[in-house]
Protein backbone atom coordinates (compact mmCIF):
# COMPACT_ATOMS: atom_id res chain seq x y z
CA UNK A 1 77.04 113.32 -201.29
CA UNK A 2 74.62 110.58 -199.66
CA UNK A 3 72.28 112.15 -196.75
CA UNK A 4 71.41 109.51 -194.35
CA UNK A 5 69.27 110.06 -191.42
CA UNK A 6 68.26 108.39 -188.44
CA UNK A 7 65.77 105.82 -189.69
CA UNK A 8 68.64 105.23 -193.48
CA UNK A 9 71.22 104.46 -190.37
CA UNK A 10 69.08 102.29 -188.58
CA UNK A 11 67.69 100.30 -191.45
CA UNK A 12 71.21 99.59 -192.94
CA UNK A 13 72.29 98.13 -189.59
CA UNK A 14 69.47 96.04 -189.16
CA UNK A 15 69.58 95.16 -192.25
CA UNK A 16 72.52 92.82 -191.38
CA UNK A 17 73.24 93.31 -187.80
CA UNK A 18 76.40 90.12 -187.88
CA UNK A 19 77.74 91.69 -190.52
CA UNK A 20 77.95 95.52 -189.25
CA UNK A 21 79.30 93.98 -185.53
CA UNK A 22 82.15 92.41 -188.21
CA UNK A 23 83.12 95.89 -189.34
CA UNK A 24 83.74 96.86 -186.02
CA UNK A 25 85.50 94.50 -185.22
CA UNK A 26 87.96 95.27 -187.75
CA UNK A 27 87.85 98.74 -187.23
CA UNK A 28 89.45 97.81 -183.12
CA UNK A 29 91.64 95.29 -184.68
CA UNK A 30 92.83 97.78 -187.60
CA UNK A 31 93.37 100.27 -184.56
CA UNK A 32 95.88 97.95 -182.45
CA UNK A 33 97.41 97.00 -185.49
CA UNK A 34 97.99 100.87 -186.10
CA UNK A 35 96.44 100.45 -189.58
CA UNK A 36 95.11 103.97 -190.44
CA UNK A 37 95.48 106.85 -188.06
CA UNK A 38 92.81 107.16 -184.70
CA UNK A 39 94.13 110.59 -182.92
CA UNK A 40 92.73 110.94 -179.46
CA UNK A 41 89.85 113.27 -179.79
CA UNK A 42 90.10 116.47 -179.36
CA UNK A 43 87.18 118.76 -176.97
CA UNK A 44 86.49 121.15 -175.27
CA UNK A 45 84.00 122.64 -172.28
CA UNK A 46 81.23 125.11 -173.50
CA UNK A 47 78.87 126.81 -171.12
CA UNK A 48 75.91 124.61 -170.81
CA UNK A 49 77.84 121.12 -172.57
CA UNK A 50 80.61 119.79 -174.05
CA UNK A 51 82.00 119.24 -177.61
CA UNK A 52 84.15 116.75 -179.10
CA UNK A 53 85.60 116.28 -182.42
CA UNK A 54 86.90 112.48 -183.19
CA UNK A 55 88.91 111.91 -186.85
CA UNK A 56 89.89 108.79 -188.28
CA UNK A 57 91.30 106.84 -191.26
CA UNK A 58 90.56 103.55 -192.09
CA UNK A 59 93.25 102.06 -194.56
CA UNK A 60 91.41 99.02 -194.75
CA UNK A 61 88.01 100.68 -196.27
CA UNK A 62 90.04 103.35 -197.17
CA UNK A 63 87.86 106.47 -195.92
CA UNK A 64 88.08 109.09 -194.04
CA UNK A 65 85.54 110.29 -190.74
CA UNK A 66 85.15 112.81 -188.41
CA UNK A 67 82.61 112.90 -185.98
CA UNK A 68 81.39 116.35 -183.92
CA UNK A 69 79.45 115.16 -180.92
CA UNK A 70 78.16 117.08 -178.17
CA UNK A 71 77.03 116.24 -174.44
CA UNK A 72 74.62 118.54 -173.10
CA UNK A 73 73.05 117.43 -170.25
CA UNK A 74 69.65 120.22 -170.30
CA UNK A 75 68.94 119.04 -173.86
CA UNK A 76 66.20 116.48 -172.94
CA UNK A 77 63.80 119.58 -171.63
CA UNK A 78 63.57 120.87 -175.17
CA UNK A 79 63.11 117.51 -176.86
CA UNK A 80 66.57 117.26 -177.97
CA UNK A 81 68.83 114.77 -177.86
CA UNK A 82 71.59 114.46 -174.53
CA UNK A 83 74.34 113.52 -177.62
CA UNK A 84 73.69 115.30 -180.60
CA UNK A 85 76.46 114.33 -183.36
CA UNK A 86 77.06 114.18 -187.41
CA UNK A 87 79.78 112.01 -188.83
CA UNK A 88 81.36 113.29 -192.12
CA UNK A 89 82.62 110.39 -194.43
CA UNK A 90 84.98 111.32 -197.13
CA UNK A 91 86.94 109.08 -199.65
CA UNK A 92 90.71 109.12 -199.02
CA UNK A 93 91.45 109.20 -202.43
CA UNK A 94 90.35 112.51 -203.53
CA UNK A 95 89.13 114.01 -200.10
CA UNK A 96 85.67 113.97 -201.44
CA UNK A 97 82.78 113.81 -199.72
CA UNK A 98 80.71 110.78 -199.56
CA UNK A 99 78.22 111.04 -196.90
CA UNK A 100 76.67 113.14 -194.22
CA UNK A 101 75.49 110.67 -191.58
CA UNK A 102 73.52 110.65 -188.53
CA UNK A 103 75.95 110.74 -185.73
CA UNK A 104 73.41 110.35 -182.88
CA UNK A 105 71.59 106.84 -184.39
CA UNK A 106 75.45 105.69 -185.25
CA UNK A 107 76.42 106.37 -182.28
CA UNK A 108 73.77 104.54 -180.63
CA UNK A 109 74.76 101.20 -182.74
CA UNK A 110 78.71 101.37 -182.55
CA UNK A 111 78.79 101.53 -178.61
CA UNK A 112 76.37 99.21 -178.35
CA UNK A 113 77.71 97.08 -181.04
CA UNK A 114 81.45 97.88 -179.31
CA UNK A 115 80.07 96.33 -176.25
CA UNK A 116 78.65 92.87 -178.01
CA UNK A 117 81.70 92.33 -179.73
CA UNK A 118 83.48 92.15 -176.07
CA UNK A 119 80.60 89.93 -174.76
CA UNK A 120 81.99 87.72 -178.15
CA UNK A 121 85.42 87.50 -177.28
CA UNK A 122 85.07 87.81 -173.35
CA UNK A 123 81.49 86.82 -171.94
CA UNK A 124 80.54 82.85 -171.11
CA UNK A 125 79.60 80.99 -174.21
CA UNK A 126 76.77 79.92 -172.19
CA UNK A 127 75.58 83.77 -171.25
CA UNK A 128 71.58 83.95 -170.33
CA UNK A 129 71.39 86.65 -168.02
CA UNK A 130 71.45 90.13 -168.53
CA UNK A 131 71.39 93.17 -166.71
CA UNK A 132 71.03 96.14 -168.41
CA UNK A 133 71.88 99.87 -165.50
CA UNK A 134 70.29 102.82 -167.73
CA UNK A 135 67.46 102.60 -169.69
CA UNK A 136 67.87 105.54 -172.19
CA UNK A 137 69.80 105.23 -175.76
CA UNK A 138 72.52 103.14 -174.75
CA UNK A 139 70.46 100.61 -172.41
CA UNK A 140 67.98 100.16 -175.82
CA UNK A 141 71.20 99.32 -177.96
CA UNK A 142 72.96 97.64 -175.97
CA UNK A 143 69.93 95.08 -174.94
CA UNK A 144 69.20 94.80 -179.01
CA UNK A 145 72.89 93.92 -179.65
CA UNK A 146 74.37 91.48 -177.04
CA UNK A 147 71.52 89.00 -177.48
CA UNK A 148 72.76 88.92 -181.53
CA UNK A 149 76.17 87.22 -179.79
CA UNK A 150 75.07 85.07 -176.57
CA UNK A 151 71.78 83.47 -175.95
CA UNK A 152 70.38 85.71 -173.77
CA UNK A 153 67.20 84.73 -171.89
CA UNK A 154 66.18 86.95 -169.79
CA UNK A 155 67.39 90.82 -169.08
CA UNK A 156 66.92 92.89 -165.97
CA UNK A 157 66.59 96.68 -166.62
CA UNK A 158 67.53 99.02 -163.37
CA UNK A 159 66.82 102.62 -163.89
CA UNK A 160 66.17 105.48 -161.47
CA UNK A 161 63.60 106.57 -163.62
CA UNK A 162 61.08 103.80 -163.21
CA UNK A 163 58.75 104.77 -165.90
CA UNK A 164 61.74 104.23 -168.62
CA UNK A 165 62.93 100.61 -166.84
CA UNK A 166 59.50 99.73 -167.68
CA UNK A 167 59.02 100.82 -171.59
CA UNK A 168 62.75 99.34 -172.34
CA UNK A 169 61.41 96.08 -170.38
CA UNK A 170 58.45 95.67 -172.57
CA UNK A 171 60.77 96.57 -175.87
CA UNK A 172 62.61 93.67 -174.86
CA UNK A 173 59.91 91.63 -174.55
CA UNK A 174 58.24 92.65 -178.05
CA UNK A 175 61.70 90.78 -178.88
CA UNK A 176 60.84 87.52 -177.56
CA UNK A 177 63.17 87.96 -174.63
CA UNK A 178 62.06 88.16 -171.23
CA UNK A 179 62.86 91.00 -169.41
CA UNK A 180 62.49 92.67 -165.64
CA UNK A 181 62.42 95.52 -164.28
CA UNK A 182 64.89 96.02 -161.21
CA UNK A 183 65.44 98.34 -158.35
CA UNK A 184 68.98 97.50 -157.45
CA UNK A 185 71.63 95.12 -159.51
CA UNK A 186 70.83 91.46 -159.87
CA UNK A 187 73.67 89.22 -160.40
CA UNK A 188 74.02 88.31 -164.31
CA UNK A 189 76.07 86.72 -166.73
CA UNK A 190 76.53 90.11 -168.45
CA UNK A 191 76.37 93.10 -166.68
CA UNK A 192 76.06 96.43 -168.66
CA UNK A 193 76.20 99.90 -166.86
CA UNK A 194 75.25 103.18 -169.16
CA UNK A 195 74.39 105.66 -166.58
CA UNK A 196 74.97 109.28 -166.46
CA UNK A 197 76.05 108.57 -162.61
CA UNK A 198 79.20 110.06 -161.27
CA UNK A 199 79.13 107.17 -158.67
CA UNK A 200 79.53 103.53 -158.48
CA UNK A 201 76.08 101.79 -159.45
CA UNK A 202 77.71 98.14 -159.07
CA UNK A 203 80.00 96.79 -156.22
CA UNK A 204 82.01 93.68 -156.07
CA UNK A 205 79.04 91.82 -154.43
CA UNK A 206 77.11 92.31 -157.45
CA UNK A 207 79.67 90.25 -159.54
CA UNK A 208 79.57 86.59 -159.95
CA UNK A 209 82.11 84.31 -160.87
CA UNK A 210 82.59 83.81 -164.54
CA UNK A 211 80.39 87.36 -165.20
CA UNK A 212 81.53 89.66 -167.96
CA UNK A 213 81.05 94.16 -167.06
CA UNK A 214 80.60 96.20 -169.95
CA UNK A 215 80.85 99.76 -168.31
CA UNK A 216 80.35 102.49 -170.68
CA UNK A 217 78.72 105.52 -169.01
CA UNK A 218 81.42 107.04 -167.12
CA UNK A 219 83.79 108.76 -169.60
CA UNK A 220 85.64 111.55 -167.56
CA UNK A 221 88.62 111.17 -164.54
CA UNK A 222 86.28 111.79 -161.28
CA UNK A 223 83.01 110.15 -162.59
CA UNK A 224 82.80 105.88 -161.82
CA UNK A 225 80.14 103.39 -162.34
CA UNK A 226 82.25 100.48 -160.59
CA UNK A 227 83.44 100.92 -157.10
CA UNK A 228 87.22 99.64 -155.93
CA UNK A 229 85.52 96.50 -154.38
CA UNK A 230 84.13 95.82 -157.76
CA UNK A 231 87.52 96.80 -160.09
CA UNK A 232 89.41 94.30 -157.70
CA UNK A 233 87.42 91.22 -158.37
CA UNK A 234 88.63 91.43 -162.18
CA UNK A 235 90.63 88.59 -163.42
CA UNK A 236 91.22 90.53 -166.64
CA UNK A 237 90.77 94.53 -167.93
CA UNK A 238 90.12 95.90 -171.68
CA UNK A 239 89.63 98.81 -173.07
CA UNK A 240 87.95 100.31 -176.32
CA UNK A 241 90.90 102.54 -176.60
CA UNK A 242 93.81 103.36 -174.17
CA UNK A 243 92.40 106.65 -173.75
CA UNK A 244 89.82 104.53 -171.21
CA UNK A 245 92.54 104.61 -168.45
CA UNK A 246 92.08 108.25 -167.95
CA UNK A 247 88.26 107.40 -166.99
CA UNK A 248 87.63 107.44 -163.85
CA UNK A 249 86.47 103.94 -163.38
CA UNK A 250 90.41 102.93 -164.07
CA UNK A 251 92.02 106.24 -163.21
CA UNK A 252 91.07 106.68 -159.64
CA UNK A 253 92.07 102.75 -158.74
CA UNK A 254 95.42 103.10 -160.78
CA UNK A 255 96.41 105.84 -158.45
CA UNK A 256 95.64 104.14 -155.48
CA UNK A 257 97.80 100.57 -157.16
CA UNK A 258 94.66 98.57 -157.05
CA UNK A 259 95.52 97.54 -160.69
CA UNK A 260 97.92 97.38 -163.24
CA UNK A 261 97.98 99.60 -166.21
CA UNK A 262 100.57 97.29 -168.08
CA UNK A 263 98.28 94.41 -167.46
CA UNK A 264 95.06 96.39 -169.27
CA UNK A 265 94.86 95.84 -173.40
CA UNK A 266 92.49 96.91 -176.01
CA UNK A 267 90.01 94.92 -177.40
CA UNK A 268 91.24 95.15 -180.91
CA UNK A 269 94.36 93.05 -179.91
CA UNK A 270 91.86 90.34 -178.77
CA UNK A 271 90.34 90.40 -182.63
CA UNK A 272 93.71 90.50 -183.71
CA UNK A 273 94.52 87.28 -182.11
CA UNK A 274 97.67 89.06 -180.31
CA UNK A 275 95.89 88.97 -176.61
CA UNK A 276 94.06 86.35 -175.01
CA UNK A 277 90.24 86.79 -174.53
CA UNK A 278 88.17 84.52 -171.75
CA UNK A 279 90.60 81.82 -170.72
CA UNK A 280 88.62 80.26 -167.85
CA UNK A 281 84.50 79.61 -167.14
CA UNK A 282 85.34 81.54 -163.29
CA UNK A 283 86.86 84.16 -164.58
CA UNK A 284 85.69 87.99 -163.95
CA UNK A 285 86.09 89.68 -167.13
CA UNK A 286 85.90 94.26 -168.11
CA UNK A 287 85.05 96.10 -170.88
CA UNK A 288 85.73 99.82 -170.42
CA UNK A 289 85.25 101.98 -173.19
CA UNK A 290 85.39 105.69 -173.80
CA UNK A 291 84.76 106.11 -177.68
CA UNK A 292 87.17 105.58 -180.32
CA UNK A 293 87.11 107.66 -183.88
CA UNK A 294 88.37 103.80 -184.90
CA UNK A 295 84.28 102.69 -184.36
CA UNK A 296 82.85 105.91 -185.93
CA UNK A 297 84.67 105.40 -189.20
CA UNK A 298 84.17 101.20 -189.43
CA UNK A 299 80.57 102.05 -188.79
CA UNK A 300 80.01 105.02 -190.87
CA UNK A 301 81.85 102.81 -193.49
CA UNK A 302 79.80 99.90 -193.08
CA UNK A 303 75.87 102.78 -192.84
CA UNK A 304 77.47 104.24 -196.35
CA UNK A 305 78.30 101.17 -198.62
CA UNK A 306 74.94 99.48 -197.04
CA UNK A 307 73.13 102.22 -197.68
CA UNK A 308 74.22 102.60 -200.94
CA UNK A 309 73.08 98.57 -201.78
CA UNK A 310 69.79 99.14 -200.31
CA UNK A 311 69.00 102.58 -202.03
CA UNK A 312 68.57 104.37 -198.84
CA UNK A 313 69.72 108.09 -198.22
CA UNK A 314 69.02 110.88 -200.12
CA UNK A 315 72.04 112.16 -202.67
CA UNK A 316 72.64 116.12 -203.06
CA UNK A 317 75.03 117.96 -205.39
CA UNK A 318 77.94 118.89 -203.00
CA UNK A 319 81.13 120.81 -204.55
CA UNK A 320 82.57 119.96 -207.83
């Protein structure tokens, strides 16, 4: 079995960053096609956080993963990590195990990566701007990713802690991108939010026409990062998974019939070529996503095999 850590996981995707955004793209198009088998995940509340376990089979790299991640929110005051995880790859032929991966780094990559392969299919062609709310894990990957897609400019980074805005801005700018740090949202081609806020952080007069939202952070029904002047300017809604529409950033507005459910799709029929993605320069386009097992498994796929061609990882005698 293959070890691969943090700085293995990082150096495999950066290794080939078009080519790992590829194999998740398959992975959501696999999952609407109901190629392999993504269960919701299943979790639970524990006293100070909360735990999730997320299986999945891929029949198109035929292998098997199941990430354990965690959310606990005190974890930053002992140095540790807000979303600890491990993914376990194993080989659907035999059940064995292949790999013990890094859940936290892939994490990191695969919602980030989720996010720029909706800014592919649904953002302008012509995307410069970039505004990036939350400045922690997610706000580095996702301002590393979307510029691999749309040529990005210039990014504004909004964060309530100021002193983070300001070391993701200069990141960004060690990229050859120019960057800003924000108080309150500027008006961009792409808008990304990835707070831990349980209210709206961008309103309806923060979106212009022809802008594409990527809103990530809010994952359970009573927490939102869009308010219901915001979700009513979109032309068009998709999801991750379907499991997004009991998020409260499109739960709360379904049940007060500001929009459709049976108009909202996942992004994996877009790939698929089954849905339409951007079909006019005005139009207001949504990503919502939650986290699907479908991304953990393309991208642990994709960390293994690249791992394996670059010699990265450290193997260990596990079972027979």
């Amino acid at each position: 079995m293959l070890l691969i850590g943090p700085d293995d996981v990082r150096k495999a995707v950066e290794s080939d960053v078009q080519s790992f955004l590829d194999s998740l793209a398959r992975g959501l198009k696999e999952k609407s096609l109901k190629e392999g088998w993504y269960p919701s995940r299943l979790s639970t509340d524990l006293p100070r956080g909360w735990i999730g376990i997320m299986p999945a089979f891929s029949s198109g790299s035929n292998v098997v993963a199941v990430k354990i991640v965690g959310v606990f929110p005190e974890n930053p005051k002992k140095g540790l990590p807000t979303v600890p995880a491990v993914v376990v790859l194993l080989d659907a032929e035999d059940g064995r195990a292949l790999a013990l991966i890094d859940g936290f780094t892939l994490t990191e990559y695969r919602t980030g990566g989720a996010s720029a392969v909706s800014a592919k299919y649904l953002a302008r062609r012509d995307s410069e701007t970039l505004l990036v709310v939350g400045a922690g894990t997610q706000g580095r990957s996702h301002s590393r990713l979307i510029p691999e897609v749309l040529p990005i400019k210039k990014v504004y980074v909004m964060d309530l802690d100021e002193a983070k805005a300001r070391k993701l801005s200069e990141l960004i700018k060690s990229r050859g991108i120019d960057s800003e740090v924000v108080s309150s949202p500027r008006q961009a081609d792409v808008m990304v939010t990835v707070t831990t806020s349980k209210t709206p952080v961008l309103t309806g007069e923060h979106l212009a026409k022809g802008s594409h939202v990527c809103a990530v952070g809010a994952y359970t029904p009573d927490a939102r990062e869009l308010d219901d002047t915001a979700i009513k300017k979109f032309d068009r809604i998709v999801v991750d998974t379907m499991d997004s529409l009991k998020a409260g950033d499109l739960a709360i507005p379904i049940s007060k019939g500001l929009i459709n459910p049976e108009e909202i799709y996942e992004l994996g029929e877009i790939v698929a070529g089954r849905r339409p993605g951007r079909e006019s320069y005005d139009e207001i386009t949504l990503y919502k996503s939650v986290g699907t097992s479908a991304l953990d498994v393309a991208a642990a796929a994709h960390i293994y095999y690249k791992s394996l061609e670059l010699g990265l990882g450290k193997e260990v005698e596990w079972g027979v």
